[in-house]
N, C-alpha and C. Protein backbone atom coordinates (compact mmCIF):
# COMPACT_ATOMS: atom_id res chain seq x y z
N UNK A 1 30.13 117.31 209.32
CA UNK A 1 31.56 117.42 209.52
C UNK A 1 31.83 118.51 210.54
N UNK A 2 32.43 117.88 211.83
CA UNK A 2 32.98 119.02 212.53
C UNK A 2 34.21 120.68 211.93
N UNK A 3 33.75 121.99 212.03
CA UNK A 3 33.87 122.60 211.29
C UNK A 3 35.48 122.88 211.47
N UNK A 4 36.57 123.00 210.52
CA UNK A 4 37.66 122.84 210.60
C UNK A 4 38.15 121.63 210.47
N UNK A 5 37.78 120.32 211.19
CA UNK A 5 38.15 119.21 211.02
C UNK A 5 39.20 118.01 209.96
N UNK A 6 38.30 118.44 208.67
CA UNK A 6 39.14 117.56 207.42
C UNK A 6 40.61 118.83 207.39
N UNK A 7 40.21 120.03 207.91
CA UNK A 7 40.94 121.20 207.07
C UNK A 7 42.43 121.23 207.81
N UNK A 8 42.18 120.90 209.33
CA UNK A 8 43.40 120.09 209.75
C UNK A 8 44.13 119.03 209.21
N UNK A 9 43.31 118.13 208.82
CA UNK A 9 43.65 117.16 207.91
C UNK A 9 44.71 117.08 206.67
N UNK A 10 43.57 118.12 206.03
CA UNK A 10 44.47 118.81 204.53
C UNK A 10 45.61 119.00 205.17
N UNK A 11 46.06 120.52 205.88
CA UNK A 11 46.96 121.08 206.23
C UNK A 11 48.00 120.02 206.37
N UNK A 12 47.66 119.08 207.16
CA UNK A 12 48.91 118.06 207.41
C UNK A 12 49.06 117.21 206.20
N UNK A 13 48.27 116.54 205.12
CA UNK A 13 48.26 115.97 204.01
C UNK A 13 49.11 117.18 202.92
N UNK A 14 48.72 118.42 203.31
CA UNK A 14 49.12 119.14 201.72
C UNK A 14 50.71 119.66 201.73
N UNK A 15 51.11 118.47 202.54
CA UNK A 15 52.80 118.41 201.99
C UNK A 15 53.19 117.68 201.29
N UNK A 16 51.82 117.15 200.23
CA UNK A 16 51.96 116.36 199.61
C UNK A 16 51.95 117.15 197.80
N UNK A 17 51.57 118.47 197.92
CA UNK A 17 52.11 119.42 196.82
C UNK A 17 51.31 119.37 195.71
N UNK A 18 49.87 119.07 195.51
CA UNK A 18 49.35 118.88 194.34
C UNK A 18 49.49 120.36 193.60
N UNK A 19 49.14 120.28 192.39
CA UNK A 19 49.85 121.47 191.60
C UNK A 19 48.82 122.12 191.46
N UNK A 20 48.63 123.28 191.43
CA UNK A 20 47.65 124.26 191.10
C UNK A 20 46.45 123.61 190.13
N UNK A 21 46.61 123.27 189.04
CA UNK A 21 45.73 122.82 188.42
C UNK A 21 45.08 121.01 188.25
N UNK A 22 45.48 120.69 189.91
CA UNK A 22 45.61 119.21 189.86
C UNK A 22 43.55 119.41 190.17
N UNK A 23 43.38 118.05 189.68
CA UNK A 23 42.12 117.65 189.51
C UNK A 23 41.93 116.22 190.42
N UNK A 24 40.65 115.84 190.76
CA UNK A 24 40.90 114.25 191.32
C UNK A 24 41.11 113.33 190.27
N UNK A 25 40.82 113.69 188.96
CA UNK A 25 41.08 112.65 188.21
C UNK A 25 42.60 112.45 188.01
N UNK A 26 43.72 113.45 188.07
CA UNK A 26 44.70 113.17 187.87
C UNK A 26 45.46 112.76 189.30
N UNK A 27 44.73 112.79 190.12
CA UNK A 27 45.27 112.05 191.74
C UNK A 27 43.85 111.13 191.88
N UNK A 28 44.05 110.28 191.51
CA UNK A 28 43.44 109.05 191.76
C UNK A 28 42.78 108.27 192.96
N UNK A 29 43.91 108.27 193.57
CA UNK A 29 44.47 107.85 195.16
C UNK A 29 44.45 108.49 196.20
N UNK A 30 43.49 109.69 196.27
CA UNK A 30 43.03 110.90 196.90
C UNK A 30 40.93 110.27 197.37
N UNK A 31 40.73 109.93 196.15
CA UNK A 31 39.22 108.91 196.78
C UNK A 31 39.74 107.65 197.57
N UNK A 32 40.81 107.32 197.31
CA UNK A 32 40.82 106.08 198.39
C UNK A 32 41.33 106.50 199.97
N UNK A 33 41.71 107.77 200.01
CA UNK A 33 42.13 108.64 201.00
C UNK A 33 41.33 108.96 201.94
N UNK A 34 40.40 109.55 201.03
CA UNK A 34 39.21 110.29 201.53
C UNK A 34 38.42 108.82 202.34
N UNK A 35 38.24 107.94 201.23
CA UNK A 35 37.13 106.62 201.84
C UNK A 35 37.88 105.89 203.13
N UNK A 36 38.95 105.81 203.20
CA UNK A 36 39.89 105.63 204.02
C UNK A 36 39.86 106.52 205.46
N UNK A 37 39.93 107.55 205.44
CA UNK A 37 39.22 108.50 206.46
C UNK A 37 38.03 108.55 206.95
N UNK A 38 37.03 108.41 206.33
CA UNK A 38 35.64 107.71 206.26
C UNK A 38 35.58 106.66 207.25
N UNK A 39 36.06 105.34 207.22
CA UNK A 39 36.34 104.34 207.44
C UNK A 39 37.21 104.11 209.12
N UNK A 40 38.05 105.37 209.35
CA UNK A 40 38.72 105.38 210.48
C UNK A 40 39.79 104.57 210.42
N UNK A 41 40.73 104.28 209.20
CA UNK A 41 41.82 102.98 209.18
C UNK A 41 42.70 103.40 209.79
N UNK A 42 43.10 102.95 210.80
CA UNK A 42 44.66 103.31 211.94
C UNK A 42 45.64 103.44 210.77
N UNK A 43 46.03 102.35 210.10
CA UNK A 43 47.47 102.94 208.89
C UNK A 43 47.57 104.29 207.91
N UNK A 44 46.66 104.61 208.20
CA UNK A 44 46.25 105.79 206.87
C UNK A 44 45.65 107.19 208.24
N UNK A 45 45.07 106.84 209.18
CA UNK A 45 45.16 108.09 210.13
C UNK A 45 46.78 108.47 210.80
N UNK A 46 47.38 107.01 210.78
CA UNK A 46 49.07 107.08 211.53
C UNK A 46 49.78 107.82 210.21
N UNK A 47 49.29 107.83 209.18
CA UNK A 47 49.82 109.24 208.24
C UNK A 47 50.15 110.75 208.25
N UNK A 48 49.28 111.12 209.29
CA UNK A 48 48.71 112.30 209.42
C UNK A 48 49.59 112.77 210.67
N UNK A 49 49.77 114.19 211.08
CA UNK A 49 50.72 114.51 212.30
C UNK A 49 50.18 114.06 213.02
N UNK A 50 48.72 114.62 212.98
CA UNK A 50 47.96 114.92 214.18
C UNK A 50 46.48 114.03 213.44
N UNK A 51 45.88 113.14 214.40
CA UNK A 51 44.56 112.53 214.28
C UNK A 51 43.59 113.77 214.21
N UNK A 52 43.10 114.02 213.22
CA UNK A 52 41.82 115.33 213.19
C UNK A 52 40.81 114.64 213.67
N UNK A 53 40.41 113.17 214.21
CA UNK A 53 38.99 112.65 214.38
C UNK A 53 39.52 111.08 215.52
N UNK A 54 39.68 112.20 216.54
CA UNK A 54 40.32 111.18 217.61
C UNK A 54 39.26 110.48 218.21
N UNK A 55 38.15 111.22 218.37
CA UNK A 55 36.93 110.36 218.80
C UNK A 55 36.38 109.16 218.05
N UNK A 56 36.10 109.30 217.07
CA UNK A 56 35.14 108.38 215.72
C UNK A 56 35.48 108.87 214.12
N UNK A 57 35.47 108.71 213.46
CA UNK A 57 35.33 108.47 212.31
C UNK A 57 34.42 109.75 211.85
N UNK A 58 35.13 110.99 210.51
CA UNK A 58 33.47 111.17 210.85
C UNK A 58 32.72 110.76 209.49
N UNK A 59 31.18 111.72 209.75
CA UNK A 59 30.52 111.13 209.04
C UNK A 59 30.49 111.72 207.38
N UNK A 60 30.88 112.81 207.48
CA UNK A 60 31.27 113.63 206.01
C UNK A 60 32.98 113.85 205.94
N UNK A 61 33.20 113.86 204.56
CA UNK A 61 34.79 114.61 204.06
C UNK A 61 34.28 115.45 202.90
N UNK A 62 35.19 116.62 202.62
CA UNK A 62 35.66 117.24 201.16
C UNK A 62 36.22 117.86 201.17
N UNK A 63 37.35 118.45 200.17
CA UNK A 63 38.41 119.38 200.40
C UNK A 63 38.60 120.14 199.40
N UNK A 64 38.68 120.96 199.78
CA UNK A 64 38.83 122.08 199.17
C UNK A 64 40.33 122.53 198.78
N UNK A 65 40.68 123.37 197.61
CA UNK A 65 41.93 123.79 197.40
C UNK A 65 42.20 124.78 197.42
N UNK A 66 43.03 125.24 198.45
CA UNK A 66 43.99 126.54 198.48
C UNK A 66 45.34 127.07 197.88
N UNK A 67 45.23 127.99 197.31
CA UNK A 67 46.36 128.85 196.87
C UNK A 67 46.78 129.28 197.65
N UNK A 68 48.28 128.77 198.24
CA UNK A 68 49.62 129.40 198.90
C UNK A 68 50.25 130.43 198.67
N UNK A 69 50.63 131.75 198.94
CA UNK A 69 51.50 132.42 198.68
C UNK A 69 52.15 133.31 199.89
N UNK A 70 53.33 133.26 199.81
CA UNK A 70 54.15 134.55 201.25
C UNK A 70 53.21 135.65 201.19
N UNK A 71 53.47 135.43 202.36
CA UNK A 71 53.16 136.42 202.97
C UNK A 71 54.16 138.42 202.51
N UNK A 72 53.64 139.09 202.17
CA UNK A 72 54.03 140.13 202.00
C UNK A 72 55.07 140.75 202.96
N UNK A 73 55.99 141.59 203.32
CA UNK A 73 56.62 142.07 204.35
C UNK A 73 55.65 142.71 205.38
N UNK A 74 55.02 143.22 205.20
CA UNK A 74 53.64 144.11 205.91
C UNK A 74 52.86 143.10 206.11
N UNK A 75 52.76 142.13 206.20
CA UNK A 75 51.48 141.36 206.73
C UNK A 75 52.37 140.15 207.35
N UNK A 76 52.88 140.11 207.10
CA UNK A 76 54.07 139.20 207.65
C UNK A 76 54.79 140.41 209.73
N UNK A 77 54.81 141.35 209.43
CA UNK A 77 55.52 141.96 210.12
C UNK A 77 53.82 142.37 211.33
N UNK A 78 52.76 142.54 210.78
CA UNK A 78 51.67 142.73 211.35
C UNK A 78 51.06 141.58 211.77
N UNK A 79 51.36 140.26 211.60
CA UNK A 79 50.38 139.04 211.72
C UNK A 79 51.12 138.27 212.27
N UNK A 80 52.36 137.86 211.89
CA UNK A 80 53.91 137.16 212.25
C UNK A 80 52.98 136.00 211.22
N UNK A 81 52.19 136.05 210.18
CA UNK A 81 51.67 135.14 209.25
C UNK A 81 53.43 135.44 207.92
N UNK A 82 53.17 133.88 208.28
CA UNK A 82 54.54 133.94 206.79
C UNK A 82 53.81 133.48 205.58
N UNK A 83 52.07 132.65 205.84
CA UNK A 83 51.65 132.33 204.74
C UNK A 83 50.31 133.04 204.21
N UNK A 84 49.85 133.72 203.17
CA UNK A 84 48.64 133.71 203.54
C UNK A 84 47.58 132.79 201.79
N UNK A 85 46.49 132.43 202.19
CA UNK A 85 45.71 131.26 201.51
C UNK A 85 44.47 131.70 201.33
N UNK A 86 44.13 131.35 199.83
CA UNK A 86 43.06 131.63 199.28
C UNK A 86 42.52 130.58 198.75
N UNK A 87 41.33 130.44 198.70
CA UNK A 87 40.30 129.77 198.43
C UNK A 87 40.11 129.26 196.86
N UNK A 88 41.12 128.33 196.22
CA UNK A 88 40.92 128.13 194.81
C UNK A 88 39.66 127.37 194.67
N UNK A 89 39.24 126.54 195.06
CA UNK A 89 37.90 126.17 194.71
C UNK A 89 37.56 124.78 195.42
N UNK A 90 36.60 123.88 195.16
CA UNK A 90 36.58 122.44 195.84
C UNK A 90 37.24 121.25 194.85
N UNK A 91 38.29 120.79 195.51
CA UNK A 91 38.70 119.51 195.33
C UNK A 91 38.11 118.32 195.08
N UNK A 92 37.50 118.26 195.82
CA UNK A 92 36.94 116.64 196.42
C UNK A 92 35.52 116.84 196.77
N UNK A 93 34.18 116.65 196.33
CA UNK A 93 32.97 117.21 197.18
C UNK A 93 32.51 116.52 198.31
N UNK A 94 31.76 117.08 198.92
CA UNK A 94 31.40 116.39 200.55
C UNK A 94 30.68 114.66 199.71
N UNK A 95 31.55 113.88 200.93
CA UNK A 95 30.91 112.67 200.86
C UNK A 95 30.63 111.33 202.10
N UNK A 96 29.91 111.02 202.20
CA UNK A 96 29.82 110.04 203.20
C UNK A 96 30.54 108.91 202.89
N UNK A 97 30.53 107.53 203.96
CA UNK A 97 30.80 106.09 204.02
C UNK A 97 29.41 106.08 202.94
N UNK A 98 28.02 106.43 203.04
CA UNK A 98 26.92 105.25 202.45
C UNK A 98 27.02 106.00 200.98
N UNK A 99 27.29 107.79 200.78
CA UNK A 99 27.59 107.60 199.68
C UNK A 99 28.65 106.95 198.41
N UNK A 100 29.83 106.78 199.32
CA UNK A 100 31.03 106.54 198.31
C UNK A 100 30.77 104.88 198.31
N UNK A 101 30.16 104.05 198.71
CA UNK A 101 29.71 102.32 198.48
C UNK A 101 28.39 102.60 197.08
N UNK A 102 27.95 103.83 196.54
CA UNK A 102 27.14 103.63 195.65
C UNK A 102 27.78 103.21 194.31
């Protein structure tokens, strides 16, 4: 996986608001997302702002979940960052096209 790549992805997908303690089992429709990306489907990349994989398809996905919170006045006033994001844990684990057909 080109490095940053899916994470553009997310960024433009995670206005979709999963809740702090969301799991894939309770978003379902997040593996057909992922396999879907995999796959390179024009209706499901025309989702996205921005194509993260304008060349090809790639060959790995997984995503990871971040915790949102403002930015502080002082880091906000030092960064012009209004958000800053932490690393809650992995979402989704890395997967290929030949693994997700097993």
């Amino acid at each position: 996986m080109r490095d940053g790549a899916f994470r553009t992805s997310r960024d433009s997908i995670g206005k979709c608001g999963l809740p702090r303690s969301a799991t894939i089992a309770d978003n379902p429709w997040f593996e057909s997302l992922m396999r879907r990306l995999l796959e390179g489907s024009p209706p499901v990349l025309a989702l996205l702002e921005v194509d993260p994989f304008p060349d090809r398809p790639p060959k790995y996905v997984r995503a990871q979940l971040y915790d949102y919170r403002f930015a502080d006045s002082s880091t906000r006033a030092a960064t012009g960052q209004w958000w800053v994001r932490q690393l809650a844990g992995l979402y989704f684990p890395q997967v290929s096209l030949a693994h997700s057909k097993d």
